[in-house]
Structure formats: C-alpha cells, structure tokens
Protein backbone atom coordinates (compact mmCIF):
# COMPACT_ATOMS: atom_id res chain seq x y z
CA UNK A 1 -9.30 55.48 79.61
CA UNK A 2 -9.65 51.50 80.02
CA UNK A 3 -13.34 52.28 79.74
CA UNK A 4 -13.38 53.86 76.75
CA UNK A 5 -11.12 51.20 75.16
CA UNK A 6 -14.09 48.72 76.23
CA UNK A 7 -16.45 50.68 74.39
CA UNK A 8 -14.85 51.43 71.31
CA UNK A 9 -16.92 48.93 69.13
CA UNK A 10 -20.21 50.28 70.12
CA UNK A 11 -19.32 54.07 69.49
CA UNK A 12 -21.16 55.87 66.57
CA UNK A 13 -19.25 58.17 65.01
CA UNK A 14 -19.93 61.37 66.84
CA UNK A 15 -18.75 59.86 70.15
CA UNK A 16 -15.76 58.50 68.32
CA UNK A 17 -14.65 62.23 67.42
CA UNK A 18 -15.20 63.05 70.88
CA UNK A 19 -12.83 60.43 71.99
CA UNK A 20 -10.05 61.08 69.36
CA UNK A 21 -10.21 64.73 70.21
CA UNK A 22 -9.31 63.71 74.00
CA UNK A 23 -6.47 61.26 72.94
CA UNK A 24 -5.33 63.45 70.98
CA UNK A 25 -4.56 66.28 73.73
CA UNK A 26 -2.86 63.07 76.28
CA UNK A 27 -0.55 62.24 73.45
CA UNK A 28 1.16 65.25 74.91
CA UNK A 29 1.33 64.19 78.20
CA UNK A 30 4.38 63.51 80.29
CA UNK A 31 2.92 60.62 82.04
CA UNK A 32 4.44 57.95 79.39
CA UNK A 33 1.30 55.54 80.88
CA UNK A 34 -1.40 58.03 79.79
CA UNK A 35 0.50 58.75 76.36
CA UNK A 36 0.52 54.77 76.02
CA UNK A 37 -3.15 54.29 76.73
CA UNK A 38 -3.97 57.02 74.22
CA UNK A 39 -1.78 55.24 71.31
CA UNK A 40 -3.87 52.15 72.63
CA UNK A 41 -6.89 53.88 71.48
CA UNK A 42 -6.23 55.14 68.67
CA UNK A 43 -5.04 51.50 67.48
CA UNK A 44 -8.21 50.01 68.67
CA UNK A 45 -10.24 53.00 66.61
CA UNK A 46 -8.07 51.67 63.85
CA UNK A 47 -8.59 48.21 63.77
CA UNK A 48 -11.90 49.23 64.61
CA UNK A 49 -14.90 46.19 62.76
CA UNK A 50 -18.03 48.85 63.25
CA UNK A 51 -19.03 50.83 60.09
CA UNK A 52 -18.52 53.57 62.54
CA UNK A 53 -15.18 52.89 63.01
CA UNK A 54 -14.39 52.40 59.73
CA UNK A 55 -16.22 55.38 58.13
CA UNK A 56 -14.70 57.79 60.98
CA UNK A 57 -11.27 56.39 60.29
CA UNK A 58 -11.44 56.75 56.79
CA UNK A 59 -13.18 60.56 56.75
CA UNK A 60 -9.92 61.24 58.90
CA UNK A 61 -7.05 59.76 57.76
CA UNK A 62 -5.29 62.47 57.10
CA UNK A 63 -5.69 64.02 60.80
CA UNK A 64 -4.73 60.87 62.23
CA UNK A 65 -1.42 60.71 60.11
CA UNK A 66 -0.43 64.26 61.28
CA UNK A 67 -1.44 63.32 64.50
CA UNK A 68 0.78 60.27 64.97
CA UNK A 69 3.92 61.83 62.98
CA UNK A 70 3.72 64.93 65.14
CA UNK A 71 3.58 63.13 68.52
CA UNK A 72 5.88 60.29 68.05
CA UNK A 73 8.72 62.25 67.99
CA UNK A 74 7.99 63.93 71.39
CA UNK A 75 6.59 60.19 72.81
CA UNK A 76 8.33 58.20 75.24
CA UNK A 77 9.91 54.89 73.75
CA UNK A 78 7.74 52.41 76.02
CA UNK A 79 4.25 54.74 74.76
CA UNK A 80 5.50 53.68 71.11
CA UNK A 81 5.91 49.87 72.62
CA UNK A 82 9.50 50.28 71.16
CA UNK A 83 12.33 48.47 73.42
C-alpha cells in the first residue's frame, strides 16, 4: 500500500478507481494499520493536484462520502488519527 501512495499523482483515472475500489474493501479490516493506510489513500486521492485526481474525485463525491461515514464508525480510533 506505501507503493501505491507513491504513485498516486501519476494515476489516470481508471487506475485511480481501481485503487479506491481496493481501499475501500481494507477500510473493513481489523488490522487498524491496514485500515490507517487505506484512510491515507484516500486523503492523498483527495488532495490529489492531477486533473485525474481531481476529475475522479469530483465524478465521485458522493461514493466517497458514504464511504467514509459508513466506515468511520466501525474504524479504530488511531486509523481515524484521533487520540
């Protein structure tokens, strides 16, 4: 998952849905250092620069919202970076 981090500013936006679609099934996970790495992603898609980013981001807002609401209730408090 560090990898893909890295390369999140030179995905297009195919390989961006790709990615999201595999965050957004370790959000679930009980290992609270893969759910953190995943909410690390999806911030970097985010803040994302690229048009890429930006125009994937924007054509799925919506998703993402239900996707964070639904999963930071289940989420561990360190995934969230809450103390």
């Amino acid at each position: 998952m560090d990898l893909a981090l890295s390369k999140i500013p030179y995905l297009q936006k195919g390989n961006l849905k790709k990615l999201f679609k595999h965050v957004k099934d370790r959000l679930k996970s009980m290992d609270h250092t893969v759910q953190k790495k995943s909410y690390r992603i999806l911030e970097e898609i985010c803040a994302g620069k690229s048009s890429d980013c930006k125009t994937f981001v924007s054509s799925n807002i919506e998703e993402f919202q239900n996707v964070l609401l639904s999963s930071l209730s289940s989420s561990s408090p360190s995934s969230k970076g809450v103390s």
